[in-house]
N, C-alpha and C. Protein backbone atom coordinates (compact mmCIF):
# COMPACT_ATOMS: atom_id res chain seq x y z
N UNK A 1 -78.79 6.68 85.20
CA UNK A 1 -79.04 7.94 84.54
C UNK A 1 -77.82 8.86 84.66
N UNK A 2 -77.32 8.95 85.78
CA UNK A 2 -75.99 9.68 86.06
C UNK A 2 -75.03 9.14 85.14
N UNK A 3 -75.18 8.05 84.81
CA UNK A 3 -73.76 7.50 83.73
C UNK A 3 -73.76 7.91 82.93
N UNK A 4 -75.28 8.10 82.40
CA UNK A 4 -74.95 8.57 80.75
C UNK A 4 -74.70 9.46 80.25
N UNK A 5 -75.08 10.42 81.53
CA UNK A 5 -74.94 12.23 81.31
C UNK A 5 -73.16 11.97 80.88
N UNK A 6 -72.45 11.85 81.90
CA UNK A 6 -70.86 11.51 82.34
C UNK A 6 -70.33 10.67 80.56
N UNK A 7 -70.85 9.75 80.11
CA UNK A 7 -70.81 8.76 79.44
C UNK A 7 -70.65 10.07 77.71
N UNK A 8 -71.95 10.42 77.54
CA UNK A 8 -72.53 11.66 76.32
C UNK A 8 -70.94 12.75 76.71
N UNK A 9 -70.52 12.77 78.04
CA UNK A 9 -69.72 14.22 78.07
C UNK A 9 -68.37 13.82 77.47
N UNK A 10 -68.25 12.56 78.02
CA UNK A 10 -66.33 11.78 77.52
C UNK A 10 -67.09 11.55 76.08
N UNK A 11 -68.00 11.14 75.75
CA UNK A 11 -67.77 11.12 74.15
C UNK A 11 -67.17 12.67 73.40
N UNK A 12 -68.10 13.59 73.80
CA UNK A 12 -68.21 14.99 73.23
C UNK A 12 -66.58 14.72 73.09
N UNK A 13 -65.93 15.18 74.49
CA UNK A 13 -64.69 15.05 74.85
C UNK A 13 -63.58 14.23 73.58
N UNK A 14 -63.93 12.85 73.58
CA UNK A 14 -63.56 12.40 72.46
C UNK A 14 -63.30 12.61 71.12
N UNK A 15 -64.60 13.02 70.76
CA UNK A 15 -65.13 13.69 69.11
C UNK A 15 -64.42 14.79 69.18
N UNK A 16 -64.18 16.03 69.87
CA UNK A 16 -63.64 16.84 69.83
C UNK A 16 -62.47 16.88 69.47
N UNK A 17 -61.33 15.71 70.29
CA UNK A 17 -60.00 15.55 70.17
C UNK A 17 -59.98 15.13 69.03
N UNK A 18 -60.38 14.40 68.30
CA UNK A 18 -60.45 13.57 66.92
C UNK A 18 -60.64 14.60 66.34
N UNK A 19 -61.29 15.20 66.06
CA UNK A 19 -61.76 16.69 65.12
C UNK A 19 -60.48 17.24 65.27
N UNK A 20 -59.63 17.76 66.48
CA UNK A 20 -58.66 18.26 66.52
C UNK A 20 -57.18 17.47 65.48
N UNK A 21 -57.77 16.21 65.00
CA UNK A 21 -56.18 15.53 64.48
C UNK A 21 -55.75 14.09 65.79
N UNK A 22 -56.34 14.25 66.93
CA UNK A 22 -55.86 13.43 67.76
C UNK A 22 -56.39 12.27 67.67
N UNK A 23 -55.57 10.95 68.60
CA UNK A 23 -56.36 9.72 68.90
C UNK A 23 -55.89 9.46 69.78
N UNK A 24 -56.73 8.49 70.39
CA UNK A 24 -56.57 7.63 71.94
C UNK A 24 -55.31 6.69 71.89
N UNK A 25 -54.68 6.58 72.80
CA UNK A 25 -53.42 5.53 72.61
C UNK A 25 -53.20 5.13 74.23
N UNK A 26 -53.22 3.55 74.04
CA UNK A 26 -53.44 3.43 75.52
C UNK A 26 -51.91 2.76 75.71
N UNK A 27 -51.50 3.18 76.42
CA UNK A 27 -50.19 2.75 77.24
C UNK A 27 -49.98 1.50 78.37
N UNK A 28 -49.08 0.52 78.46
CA UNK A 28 -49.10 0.43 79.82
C UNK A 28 -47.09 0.64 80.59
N UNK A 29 -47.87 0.73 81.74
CA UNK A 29 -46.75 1.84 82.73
C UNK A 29 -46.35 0.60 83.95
N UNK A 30 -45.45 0.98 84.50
CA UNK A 30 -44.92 -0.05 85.66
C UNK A 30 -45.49 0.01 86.96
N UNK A 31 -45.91 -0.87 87.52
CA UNK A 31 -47.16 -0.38 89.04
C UNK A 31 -46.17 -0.19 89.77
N UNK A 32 -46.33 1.02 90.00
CA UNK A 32 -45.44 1.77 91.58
C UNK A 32 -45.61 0.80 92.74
N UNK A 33 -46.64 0.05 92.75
CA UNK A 33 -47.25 -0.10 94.03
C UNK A 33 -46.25 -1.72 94.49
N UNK A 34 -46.06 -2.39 93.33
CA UNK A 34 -45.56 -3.30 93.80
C UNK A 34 -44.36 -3.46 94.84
N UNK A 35 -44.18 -5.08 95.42
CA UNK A 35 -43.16 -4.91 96.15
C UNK A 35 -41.75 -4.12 95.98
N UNK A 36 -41.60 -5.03 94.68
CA UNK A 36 -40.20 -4.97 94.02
C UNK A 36 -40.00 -3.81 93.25
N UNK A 37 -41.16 -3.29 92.93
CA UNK A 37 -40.79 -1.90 92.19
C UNK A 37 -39.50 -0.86 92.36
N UNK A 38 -39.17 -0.28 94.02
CA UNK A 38 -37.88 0.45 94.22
C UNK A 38 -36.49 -0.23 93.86
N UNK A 39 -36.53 -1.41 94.34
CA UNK A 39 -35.38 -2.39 93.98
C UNK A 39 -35.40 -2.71 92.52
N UNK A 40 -36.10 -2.72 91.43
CA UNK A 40 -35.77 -2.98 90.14
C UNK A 40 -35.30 -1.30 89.89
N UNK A 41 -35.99 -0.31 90.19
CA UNK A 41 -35.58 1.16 90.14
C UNK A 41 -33.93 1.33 90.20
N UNK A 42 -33.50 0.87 91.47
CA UNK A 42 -32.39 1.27 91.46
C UNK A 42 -31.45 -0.27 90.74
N UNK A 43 -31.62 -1.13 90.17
CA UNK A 43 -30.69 -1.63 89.04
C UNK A 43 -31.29 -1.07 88.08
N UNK A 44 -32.15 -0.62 87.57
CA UNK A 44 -32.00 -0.34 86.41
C UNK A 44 -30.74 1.36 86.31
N UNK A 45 -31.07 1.58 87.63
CA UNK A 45 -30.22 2.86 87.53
C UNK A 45 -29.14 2.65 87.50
N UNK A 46 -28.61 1.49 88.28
CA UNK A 46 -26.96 1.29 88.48
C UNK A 46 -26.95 1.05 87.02
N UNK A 47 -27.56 0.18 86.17
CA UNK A 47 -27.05 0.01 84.97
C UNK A 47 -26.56 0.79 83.77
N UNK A 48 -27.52 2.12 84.08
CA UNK A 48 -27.51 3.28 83.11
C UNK A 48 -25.90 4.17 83.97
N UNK A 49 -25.97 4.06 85.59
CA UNK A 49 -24.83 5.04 85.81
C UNK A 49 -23.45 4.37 85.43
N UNK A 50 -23.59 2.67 85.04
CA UNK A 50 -22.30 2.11 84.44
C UNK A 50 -22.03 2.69 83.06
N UNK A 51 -22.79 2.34 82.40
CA UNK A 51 -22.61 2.69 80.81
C UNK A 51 -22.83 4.06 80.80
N UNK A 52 -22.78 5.03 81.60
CA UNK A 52 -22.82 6.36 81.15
C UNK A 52 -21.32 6.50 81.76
N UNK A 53 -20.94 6.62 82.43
CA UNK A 53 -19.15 6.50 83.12
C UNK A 53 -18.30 5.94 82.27
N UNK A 54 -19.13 4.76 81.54
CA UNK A 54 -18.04 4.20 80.41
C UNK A 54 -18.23 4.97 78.98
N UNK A 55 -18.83 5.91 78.76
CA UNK A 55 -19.24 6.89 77.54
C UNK A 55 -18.74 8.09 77.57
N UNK A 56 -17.80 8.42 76.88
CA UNK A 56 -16.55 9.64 77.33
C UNK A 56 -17.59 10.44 76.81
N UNK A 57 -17.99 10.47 74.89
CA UNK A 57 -18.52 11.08 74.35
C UNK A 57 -20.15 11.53 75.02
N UNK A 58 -20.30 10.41 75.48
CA UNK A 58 -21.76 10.99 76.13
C UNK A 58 -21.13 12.22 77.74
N UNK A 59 -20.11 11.83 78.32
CA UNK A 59 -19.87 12.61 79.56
C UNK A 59 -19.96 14.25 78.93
N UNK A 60 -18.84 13.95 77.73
CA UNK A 60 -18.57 15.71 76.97
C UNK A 60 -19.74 16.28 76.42
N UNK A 61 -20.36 15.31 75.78
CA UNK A 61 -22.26 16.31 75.38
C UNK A 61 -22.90 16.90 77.01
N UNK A 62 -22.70 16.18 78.14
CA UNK A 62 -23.62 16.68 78.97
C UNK A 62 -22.64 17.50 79.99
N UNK A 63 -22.06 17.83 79.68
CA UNK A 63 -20.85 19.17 80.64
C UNK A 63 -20.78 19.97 79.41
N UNK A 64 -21.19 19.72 77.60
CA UNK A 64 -21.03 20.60 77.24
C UNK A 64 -22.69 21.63 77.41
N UNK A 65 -23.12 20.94 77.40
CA UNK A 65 -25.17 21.11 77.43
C UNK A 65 -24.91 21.85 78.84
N UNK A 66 -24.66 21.38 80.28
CA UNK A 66 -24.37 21.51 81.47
C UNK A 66 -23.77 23.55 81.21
N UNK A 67 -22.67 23.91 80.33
CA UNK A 67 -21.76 25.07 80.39
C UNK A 67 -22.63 25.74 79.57
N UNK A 68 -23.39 25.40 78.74
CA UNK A 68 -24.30 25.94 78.02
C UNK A 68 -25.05 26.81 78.75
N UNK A 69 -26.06 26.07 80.01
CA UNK A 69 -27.35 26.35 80.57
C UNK A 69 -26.73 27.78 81.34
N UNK A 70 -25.47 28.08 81.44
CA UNK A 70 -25.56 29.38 82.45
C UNK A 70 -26.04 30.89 81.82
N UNK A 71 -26.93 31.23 82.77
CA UNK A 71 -27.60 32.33 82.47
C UNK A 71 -29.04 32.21 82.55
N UNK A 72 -29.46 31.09 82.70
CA UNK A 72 -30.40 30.60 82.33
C UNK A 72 -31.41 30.69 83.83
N UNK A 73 -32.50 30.93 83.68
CA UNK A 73 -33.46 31.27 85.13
C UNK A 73 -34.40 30.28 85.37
N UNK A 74 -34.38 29.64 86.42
CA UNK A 74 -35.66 28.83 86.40
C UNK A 74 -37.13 29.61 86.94
């Protein structure tokens, strides 16, 4: 009996978003939990900090973006 109350509320929930223009889209994401998870983390990082060192044009967009932000408040 408890389910269905819970069950009737995620529909409402549902119908609502749909009425709004929206839809459900299910994703899948990388399990934190695994062993290997930190160790694939950091190659994938070394890989991005190679090819960003070798990208002049990408270095000058983000020191120009970087000289931009002053003034700026968090």
């Amino acid at each position: 009996m408890g389910s269905t109350h819970v069950n009737a509320r995620v529909q409402k929930h549902r119908d609502a978003m749909r009425m709004a223009g929206l839809r459900p889209v299910q994703i899948w994401v990388p399990d934190t939990r695994r062993p290997d998870f930190a160790e694939e983390c950091r190659r994938q990082c070394f890989l991005v900090a190679q090819a960003d060192s070798a990208d002049k044009a990408m270095q000058q967009f983000m020191d120009e973006v970087l000289a931009d932000m002053d003034g700026w408040t968090e």
